[in-house]
PDB file of N, CA and C in Angstrom:
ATOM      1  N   UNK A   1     242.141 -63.293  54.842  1.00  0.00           N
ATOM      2  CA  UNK A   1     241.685 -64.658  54.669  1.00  0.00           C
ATOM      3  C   UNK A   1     242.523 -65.618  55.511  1.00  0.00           C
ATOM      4  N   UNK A   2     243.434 -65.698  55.771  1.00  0.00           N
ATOM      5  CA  UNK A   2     244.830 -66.084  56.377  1.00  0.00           C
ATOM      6  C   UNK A   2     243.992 -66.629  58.079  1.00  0.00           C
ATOM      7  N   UNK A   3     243.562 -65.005  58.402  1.00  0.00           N
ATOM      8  CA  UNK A   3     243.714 -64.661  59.924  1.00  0.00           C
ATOM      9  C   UNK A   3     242.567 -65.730  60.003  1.00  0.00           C
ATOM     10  N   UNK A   4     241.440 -66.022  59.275  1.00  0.00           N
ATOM     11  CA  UNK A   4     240.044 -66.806  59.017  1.00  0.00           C
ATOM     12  C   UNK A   4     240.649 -68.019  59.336  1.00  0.00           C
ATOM     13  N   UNK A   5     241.104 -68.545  58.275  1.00  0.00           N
ATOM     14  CA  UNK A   5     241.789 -70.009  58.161  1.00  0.00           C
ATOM     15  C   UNK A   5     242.483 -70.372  59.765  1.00  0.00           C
ATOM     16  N   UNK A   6     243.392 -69.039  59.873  1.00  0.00           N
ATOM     17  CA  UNK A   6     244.222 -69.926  61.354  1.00  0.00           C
ATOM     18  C   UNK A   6     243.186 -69.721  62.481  1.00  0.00           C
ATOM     19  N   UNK A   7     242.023 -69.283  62.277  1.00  0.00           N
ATOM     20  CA  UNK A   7     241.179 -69.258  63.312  1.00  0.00           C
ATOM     21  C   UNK A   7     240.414 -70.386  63.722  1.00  0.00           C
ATOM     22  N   UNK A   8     239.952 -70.838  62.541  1.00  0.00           N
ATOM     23  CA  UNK A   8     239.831 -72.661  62.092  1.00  0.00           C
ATOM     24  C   UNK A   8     240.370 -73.510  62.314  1.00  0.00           C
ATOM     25  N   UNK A   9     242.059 -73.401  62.664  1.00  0.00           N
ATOM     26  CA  UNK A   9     242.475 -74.468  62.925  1.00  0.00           C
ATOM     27  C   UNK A   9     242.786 -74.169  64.439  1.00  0.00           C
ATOM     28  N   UNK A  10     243.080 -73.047  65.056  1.00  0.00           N
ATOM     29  CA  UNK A  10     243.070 -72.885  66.495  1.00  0.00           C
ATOM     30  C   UNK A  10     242.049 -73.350  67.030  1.00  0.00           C
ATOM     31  N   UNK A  11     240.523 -73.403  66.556  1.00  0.00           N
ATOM     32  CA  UNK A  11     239.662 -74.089  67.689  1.00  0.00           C
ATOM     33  C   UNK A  11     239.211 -75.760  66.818  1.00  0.00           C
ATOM     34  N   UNK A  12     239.055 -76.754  67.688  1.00  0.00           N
ATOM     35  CA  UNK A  12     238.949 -78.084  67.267  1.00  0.00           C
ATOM     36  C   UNK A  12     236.747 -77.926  66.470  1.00  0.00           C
ATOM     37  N   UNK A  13     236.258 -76.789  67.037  1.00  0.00           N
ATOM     38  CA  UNK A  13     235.178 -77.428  66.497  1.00  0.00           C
ATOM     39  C   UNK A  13     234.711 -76.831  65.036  1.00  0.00           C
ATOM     40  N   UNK A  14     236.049 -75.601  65.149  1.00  0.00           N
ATOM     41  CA  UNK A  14     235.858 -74.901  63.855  1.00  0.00           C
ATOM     42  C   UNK A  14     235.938 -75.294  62.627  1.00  0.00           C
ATOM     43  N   UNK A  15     236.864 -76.101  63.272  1.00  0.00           N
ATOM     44  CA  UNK A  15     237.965 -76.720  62.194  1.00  0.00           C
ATOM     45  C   UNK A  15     237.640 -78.061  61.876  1.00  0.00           C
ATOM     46  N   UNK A  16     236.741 -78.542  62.416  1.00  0.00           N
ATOM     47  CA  UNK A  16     235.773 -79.530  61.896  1.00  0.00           C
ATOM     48  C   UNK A  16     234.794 -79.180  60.818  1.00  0.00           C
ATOM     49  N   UNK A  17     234.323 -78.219  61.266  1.00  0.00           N
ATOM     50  CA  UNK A  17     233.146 -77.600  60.167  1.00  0.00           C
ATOM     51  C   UNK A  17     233.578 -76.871  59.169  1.00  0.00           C
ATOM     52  N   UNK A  18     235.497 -76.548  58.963  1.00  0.00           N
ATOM     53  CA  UNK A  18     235.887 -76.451  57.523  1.00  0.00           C
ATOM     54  C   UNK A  18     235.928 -77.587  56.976  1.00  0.00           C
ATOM     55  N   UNK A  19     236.128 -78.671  57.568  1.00  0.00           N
ATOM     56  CA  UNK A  19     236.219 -79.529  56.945  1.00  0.00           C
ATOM     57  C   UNK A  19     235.457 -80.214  56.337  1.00  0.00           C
ATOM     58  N   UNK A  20     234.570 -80.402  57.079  1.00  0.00           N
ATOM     59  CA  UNK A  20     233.171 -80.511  56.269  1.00  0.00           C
ATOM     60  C   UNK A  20     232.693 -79.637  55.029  1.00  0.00           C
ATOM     61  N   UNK A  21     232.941 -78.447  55.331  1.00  0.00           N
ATOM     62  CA  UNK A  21     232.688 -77.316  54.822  1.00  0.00           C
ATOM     63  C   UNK A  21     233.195 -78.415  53.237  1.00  0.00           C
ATOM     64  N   UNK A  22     234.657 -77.802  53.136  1.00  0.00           N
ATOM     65  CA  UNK A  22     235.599 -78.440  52.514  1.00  0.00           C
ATOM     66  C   UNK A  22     234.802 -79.998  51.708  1.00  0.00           C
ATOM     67  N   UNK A  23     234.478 -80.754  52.441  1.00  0.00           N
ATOM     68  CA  UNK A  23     233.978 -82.195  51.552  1.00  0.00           C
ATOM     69  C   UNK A  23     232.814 -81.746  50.527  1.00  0.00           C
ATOM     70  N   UNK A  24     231.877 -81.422  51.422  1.00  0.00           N
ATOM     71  CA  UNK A  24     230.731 -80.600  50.684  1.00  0.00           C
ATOM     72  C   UNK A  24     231.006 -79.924  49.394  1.00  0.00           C
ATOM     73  N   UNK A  25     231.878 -78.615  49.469  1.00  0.00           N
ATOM     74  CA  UNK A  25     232.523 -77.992  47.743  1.00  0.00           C
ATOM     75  C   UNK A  25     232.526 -79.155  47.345  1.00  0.00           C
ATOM     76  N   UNK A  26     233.352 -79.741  47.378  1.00  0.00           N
ATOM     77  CA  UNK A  26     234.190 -80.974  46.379  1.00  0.00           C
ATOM     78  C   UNK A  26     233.290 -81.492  46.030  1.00  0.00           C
ATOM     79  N   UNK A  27     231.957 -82.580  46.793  1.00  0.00           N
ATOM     80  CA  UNK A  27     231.616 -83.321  46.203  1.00  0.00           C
ATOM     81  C   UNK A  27     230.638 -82.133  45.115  1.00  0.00           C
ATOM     82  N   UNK A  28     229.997 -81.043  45.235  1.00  0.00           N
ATOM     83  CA  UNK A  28     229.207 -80.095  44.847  1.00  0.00           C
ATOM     84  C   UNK A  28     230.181 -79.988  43.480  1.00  0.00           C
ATOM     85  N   UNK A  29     231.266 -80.053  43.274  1.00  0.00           N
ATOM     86  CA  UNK A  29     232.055 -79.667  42.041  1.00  0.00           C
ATOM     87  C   UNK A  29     232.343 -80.823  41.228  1.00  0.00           C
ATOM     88  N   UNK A  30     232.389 -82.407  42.276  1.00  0.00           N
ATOM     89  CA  UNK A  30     232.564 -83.383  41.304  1.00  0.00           C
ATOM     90  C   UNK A  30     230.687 -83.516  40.655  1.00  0.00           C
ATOM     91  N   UNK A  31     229.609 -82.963  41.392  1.00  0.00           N
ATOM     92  CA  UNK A  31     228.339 -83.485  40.859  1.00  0.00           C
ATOM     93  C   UNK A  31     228.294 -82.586  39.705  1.00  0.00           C
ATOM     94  N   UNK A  32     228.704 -81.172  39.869  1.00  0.00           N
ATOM     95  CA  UNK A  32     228.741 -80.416  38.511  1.00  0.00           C
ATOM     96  C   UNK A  32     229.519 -80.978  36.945  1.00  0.00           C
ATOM     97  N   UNK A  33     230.243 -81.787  37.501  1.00  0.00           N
ATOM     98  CA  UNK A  33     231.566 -82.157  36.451  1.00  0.00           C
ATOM     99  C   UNK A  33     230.668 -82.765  35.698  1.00  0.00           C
ATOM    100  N   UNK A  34     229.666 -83.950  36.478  1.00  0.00           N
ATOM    101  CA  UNK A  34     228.869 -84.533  35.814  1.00  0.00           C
ATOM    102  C   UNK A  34     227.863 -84.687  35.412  1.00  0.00           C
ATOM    103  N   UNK A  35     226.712 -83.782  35.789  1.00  0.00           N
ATOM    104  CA  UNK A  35     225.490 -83.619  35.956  1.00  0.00           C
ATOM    105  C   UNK A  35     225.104 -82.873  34.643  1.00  0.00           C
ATOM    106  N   UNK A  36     223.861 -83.193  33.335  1.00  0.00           N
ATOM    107  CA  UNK A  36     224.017 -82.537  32.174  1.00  0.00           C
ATOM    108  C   UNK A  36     224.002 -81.154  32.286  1.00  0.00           C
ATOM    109  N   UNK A  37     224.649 -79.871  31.361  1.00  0.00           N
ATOM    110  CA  UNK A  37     224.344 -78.879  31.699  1.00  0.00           C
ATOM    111  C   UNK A  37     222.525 -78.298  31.697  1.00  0.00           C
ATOM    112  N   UNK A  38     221.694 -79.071  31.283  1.00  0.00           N
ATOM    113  CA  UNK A  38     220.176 -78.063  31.377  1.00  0.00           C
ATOM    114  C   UNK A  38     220.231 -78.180  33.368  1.00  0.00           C
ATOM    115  N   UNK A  39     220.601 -79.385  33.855  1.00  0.00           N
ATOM    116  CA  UNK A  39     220.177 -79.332  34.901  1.00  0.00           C
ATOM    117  C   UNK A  39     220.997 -78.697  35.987  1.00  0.00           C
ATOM    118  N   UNK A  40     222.177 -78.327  35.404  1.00  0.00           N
ATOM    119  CA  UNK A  40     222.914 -77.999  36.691  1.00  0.00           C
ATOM    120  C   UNK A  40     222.327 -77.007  37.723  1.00  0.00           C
ATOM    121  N   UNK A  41     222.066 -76.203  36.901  1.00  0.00           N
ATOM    122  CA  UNK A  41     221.432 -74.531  37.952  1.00  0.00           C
ATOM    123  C   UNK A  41     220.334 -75.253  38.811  1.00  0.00           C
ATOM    124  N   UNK A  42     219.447 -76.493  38.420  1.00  0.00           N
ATOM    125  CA  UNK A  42     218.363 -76.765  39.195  1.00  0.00           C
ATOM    126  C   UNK A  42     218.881 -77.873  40.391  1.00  0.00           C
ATOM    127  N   UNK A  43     219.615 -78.370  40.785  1.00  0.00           N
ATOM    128  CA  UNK A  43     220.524 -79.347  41.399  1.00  0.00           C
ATOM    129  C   UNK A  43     221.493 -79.168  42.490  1.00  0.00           C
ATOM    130  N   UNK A  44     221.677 -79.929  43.330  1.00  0.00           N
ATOM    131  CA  UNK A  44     223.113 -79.732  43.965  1.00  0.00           C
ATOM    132  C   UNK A  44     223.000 -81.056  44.821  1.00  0.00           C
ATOM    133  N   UNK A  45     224.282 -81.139  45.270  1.00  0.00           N
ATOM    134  CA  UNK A  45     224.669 -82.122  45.913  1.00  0.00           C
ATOM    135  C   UNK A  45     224.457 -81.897  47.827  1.00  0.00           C
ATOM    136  N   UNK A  46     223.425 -83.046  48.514  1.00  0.00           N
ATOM    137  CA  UNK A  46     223.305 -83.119  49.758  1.00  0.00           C
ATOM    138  C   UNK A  46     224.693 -83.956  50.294  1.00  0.00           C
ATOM    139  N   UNK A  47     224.432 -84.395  50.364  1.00  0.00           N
ATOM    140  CA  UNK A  47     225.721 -85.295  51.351  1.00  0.00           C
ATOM    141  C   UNK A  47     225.585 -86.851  51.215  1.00  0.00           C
ATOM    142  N   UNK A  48     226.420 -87.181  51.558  1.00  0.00           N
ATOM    143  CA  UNK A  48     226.841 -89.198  51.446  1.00  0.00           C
ATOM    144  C   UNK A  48     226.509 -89.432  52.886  1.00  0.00           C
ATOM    145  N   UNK A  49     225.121 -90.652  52.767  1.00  0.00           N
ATOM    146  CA  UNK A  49     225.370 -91.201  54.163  1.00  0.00           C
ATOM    147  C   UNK A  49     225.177 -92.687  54.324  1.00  0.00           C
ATOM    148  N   UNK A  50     226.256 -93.511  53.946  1.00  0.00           N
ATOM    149  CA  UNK A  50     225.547 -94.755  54.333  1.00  0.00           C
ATOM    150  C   UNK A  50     225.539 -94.976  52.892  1.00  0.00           C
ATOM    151  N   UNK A  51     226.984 -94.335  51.944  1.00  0.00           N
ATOM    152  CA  UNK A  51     226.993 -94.795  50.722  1.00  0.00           C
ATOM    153  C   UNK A  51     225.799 -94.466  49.492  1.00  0.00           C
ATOM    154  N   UNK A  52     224.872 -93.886  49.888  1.00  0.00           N
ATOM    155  CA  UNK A  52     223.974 -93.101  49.455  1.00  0.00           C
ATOM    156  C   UNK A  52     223.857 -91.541  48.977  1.00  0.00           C
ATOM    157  N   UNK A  53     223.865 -91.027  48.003  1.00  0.00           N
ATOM    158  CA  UNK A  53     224.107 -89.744  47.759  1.00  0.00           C
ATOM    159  C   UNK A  53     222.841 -89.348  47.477  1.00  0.00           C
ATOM    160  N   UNK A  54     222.751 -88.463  48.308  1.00  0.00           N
ATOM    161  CA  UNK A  54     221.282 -87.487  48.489  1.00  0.00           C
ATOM    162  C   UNK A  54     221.451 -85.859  47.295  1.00  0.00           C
ATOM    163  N   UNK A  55     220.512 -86.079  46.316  1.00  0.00           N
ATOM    164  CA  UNK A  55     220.919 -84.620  45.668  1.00  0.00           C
ATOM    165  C   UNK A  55     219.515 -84.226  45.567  1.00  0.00           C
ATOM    166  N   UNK A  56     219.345 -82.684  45.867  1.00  0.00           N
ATOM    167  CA  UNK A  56     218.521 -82.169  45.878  1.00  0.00           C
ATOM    168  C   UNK A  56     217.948 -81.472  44.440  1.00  0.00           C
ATOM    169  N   UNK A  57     216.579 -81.364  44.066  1.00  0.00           N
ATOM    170  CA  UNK A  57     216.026 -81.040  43.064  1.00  0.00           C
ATOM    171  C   UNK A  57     215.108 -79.860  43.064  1.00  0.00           C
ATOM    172  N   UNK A  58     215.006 -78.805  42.096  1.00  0.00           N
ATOM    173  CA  UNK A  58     214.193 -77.443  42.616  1.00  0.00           C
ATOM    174  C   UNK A  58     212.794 -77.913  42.184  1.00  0.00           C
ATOM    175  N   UNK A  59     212.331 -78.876  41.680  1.00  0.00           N
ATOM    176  CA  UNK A  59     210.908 -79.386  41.238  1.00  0.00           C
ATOM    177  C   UNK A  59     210.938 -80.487  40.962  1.00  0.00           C
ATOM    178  N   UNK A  60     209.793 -80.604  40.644  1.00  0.00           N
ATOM    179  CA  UNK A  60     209.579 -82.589  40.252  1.00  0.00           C
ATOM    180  C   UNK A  60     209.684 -83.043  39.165  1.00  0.00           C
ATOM    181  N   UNK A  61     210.238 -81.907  38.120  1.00  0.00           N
ATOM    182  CA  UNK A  61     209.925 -82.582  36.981  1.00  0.00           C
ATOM    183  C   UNK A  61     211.885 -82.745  36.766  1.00  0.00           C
ATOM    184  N   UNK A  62     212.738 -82.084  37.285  1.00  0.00           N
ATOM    185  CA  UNK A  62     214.133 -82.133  37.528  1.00  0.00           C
ATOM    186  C   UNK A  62     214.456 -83.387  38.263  1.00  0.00           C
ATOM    187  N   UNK A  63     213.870 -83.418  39.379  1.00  0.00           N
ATOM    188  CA  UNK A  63     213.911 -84.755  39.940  1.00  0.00           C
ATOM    189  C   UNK A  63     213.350 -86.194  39.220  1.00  0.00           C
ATOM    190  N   UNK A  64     212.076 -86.112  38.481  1.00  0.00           N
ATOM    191  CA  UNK A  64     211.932 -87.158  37.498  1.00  0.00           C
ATOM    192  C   UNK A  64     212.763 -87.301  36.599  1.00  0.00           C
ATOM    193  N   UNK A  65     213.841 -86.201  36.364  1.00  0.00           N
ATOM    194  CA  UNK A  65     214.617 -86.438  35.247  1.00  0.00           C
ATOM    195  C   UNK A  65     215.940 -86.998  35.374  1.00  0.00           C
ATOM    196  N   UNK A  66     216.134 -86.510  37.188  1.00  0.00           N
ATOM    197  CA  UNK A  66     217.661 -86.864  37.647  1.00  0.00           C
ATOM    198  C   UNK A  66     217.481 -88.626  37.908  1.00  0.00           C
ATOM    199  N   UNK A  67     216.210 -88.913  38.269  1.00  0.00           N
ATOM    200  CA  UNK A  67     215.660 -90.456  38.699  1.00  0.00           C
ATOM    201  C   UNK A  67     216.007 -91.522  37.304  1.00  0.00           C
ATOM    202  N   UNK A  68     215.533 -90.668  36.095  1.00  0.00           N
ATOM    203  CA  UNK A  68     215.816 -91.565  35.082  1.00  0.00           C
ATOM    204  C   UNK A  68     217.215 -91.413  34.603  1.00  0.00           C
ATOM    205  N   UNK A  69     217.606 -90.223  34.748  1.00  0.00           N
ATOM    206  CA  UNK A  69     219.453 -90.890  34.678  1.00  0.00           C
ATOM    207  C   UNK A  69     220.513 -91.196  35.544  1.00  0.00           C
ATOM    208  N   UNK A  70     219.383 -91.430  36.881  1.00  0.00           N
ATOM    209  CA  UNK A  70     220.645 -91.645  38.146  1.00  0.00           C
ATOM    210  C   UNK A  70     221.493 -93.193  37.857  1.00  0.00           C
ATOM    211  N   UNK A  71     221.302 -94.089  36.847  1.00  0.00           N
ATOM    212  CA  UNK A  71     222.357 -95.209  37.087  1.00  0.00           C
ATOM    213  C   UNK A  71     223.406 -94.489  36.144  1.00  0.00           C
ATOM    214  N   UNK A  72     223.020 -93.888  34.935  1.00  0.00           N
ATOM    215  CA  UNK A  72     224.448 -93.372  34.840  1.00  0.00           C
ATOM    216  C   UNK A  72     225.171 -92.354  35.509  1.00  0.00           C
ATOM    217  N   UNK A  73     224.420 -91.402  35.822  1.00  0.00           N
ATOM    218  CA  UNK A  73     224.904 -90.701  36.760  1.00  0.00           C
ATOM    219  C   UNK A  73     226.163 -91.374  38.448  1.00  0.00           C
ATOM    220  N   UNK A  74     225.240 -92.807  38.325  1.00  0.00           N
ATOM    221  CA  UNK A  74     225.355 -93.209  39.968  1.00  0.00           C
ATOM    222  C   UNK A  74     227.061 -93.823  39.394  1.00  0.00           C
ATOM    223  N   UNK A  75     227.557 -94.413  37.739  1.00  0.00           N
ATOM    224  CA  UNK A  75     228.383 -94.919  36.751  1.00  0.00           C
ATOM    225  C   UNK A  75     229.453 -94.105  37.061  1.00  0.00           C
ATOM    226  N   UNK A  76     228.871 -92.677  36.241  1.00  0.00           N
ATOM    227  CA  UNK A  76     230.013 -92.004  36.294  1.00  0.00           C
ATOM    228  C   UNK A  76     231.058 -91.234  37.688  1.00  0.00           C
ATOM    229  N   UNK A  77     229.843 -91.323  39.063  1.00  0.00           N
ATOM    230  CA  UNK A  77     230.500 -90.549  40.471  1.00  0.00           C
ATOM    231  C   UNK A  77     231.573 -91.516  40.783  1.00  0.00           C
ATOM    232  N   UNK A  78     230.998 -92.633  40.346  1.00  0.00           N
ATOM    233  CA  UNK A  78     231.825 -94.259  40.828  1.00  0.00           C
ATOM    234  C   UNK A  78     232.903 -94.029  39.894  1.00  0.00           C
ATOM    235  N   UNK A  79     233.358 -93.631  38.807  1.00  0.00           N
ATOM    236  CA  UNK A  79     234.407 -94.023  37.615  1.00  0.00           C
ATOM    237  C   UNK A  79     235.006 -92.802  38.003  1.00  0.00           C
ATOM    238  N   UNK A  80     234.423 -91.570  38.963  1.00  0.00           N
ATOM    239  CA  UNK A  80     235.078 -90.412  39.633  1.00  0.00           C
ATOM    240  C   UNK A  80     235.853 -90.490  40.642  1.00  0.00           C
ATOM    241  N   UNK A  81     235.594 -91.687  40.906  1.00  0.00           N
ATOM    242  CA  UNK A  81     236.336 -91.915  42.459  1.00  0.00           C
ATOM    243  C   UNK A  81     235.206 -92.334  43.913  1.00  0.00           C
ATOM    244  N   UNK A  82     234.295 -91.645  43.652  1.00  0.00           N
ATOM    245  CA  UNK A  82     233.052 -91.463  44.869  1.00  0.00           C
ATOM    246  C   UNK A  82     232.944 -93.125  45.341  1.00  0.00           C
ATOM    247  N   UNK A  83     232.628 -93.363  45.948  1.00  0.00           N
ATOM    248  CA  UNK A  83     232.213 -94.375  46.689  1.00  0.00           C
ATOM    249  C   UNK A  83     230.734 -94.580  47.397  1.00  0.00           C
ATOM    250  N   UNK A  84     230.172 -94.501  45.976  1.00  0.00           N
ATOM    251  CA  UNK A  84     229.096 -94.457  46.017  1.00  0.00           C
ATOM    252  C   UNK A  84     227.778 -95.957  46.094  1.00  0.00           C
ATOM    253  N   UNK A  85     226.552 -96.195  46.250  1.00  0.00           N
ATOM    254  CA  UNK A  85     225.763 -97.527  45.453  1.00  0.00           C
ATOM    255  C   UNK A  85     224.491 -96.702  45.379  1.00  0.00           C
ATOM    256  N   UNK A  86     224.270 -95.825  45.436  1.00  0.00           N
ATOM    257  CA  UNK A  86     222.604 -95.051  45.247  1.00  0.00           C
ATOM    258  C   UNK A  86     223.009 -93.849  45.336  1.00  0.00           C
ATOM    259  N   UNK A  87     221.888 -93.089  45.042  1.00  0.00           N
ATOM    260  CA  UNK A  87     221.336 -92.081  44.432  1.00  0.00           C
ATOM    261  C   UNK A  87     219.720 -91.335  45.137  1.00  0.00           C
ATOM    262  N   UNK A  88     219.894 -90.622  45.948  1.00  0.00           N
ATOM    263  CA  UNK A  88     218.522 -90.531  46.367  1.00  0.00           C
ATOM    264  C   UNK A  88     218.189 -88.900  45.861  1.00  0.00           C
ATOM    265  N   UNK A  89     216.911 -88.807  45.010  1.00  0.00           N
ATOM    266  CA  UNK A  89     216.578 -87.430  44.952  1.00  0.00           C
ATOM    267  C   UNK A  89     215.397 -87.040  45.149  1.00  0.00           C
ATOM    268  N   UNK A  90     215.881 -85.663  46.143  1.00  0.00           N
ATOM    269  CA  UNK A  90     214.357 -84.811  47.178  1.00  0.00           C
ATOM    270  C   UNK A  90     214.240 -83.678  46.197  1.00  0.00           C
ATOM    271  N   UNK A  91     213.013 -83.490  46.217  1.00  0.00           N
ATOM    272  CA  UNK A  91     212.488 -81.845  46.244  1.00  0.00           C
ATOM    273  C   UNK A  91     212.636 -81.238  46.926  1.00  0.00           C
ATOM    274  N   UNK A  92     213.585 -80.063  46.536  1.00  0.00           N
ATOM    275  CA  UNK A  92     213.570 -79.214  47.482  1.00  0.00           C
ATOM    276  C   UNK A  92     213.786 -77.659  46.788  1.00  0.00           C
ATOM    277  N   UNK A  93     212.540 -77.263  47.175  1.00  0.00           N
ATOM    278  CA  UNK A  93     211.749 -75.990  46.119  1.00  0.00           C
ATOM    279  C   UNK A  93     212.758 -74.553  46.978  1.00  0.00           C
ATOM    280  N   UNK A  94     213.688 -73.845  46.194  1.00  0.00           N
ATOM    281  CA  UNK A  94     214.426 -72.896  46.926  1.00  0.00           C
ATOM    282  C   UNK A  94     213.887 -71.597  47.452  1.00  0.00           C
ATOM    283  N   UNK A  95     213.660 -71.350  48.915  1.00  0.00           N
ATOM    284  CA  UNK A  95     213.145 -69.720  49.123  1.00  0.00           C
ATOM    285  C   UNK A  95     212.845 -68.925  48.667  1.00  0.00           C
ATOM    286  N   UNK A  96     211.447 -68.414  48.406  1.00  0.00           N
ATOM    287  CA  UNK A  96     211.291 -66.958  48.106  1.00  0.00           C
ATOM    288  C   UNK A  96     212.027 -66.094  47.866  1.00  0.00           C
ATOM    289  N   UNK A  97     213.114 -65.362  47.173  1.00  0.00           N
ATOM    290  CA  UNK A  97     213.317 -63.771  47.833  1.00  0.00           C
ATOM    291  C   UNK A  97     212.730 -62.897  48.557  1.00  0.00           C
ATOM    292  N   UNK A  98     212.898 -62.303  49.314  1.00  0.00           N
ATOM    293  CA  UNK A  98     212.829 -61.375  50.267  1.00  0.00           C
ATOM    294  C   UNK A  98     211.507 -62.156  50.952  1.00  0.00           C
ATOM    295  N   UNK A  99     211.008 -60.391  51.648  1.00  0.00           N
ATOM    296  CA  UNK A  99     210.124 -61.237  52.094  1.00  0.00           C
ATOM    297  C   UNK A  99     208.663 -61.520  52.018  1.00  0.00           C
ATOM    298  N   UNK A 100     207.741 -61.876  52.293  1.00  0.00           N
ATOM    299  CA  UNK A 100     206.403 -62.721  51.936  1.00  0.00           C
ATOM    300  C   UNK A 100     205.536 -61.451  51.603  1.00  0.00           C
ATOM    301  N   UNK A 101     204.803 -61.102  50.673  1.00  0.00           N
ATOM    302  CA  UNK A 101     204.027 -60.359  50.622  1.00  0.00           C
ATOM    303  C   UNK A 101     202.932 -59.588  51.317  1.00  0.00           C
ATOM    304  N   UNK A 102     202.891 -58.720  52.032  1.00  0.00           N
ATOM    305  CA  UNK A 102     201.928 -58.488  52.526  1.00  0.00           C
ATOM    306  C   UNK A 102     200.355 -58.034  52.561  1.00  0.00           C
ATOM    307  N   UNK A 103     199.765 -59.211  53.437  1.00  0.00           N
ATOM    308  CA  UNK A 103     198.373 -59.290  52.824  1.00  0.00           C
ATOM    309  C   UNK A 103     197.605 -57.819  53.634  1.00  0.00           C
ATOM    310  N   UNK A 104     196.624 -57.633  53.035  1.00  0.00           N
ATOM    311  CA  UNK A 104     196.432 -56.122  52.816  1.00  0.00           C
ATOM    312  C   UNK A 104     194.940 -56.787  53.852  1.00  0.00           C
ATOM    313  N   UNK A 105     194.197 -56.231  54.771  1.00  0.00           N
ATOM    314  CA  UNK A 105     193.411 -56.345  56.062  1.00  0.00           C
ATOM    315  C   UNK A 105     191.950 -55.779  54.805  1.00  0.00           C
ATOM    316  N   UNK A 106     190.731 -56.616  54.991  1.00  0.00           N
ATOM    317  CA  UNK A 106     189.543 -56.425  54.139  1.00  0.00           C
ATOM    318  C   UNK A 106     189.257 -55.059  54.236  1.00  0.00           C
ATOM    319  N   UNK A 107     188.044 -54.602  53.698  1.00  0.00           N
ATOM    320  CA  UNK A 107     187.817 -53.345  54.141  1.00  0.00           C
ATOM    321  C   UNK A 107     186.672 -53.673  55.186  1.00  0.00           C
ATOM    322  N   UNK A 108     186.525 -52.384  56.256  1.00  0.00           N
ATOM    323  CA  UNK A 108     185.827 -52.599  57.114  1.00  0.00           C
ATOM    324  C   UNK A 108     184.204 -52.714  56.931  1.00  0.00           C
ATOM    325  N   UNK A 109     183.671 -53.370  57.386  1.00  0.00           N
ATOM    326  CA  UNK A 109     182.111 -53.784  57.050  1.00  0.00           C
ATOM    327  C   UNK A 109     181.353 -52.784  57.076  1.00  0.00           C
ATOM    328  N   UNK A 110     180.503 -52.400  56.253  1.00  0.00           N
ATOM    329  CA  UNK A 110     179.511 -50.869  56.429  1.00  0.00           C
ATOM    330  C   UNK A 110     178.636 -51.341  56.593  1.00  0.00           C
ATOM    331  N   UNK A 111     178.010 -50.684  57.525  1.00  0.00           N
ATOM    332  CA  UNK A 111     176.072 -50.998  57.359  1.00  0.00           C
ATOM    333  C   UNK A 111     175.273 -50.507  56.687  1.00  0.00           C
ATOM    334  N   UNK A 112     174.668 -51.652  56.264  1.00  0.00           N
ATOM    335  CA  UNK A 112     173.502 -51.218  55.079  1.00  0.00           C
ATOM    336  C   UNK A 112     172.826 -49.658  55.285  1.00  0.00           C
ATOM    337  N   UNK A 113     172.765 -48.796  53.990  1.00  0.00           N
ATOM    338  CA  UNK A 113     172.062 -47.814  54.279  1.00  0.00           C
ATOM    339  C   UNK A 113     170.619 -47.947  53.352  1.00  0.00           C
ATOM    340  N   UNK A 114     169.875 -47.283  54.545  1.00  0.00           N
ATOM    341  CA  UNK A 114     168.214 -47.534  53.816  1.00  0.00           C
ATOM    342  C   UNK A 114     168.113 -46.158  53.529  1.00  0.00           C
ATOM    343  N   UNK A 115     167.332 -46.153  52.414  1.00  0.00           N
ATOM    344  CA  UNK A 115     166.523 -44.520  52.138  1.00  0.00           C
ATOM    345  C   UNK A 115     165.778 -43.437  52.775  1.00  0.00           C
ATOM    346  N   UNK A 116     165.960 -42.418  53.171  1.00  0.00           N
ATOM    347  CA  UNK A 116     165.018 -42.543  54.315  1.00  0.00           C
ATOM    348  C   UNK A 116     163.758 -42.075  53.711  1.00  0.00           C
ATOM    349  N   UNK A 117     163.249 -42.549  54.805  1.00  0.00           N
ATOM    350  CA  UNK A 117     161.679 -42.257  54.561  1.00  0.00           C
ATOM    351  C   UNK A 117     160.701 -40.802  54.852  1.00  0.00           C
ATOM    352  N   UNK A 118     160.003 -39.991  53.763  1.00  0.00           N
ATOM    353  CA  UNK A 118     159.501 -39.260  54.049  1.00  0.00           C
ATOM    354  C   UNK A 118     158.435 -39.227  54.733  1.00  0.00           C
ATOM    355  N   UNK A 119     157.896 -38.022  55.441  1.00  0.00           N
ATOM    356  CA  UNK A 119     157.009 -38.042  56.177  1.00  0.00           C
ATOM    357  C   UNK A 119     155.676 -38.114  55.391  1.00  0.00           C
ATOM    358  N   UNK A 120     154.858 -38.914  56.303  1.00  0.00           N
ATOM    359  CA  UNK A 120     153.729 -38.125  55.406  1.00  0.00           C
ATOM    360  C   UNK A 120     152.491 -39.732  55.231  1.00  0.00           C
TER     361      UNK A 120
END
């Protein structure tokens, strides 16, 4: 883990994107601190831009729910330290597992068969 870390700080662009890396956990652990437990598993924290905190929702009915308690929510990030004034929340429905099912090709078209006809 060591050799990882000093690899991060030997290059300047790596070591930007721990850092980021780095803000991201944190704020992801201060939104857990506060966020009720039914919703945590459905939730997480996007990023601050412009004093705005973007958190993402796995459906709409999580997101209607984070909407009606985002001023306390928006209360408590602020009484956390965050430096926050809004609250913005997206849907954002998480990936499938694996991969997409595969659709199975019709069966091939037969032509009508007629009876045949005897002679006569």
């Amino acid at each position: 883990m060591r050799r990882l870390k000093s690899l991060f700080k030997d290059h300047t662009e790596l070591h930007a994107l721990a850092t980021e890396a780095d803000k991201h956990n944190g704020l992801q652990r201060l939104w857990e601190e506060i966020i009720p437990e039914p919703l945590r598993p459905h939730t997480h924290a996007g990023g601050i831009k412009h004093r705005r905190l973007t958190v993402f929702a796995t459906n709409g009915a999580v997101a209607a729910r984070l909407k009606l308690t985002a001023p306390t929510l928006l209360k408590d990030l602020q009484n956390k330290g965050l430096e926050v004034t809004s609250i913005r929340v997206e849907v954002h429905a998480p990936s499938p597992r694996g991969p997409p099912p595969r659709r199975q090709a019709p069966p091939p078209a037969r032509a009508p068969q007629h009876p045949r006809r005897r002679g006569g």
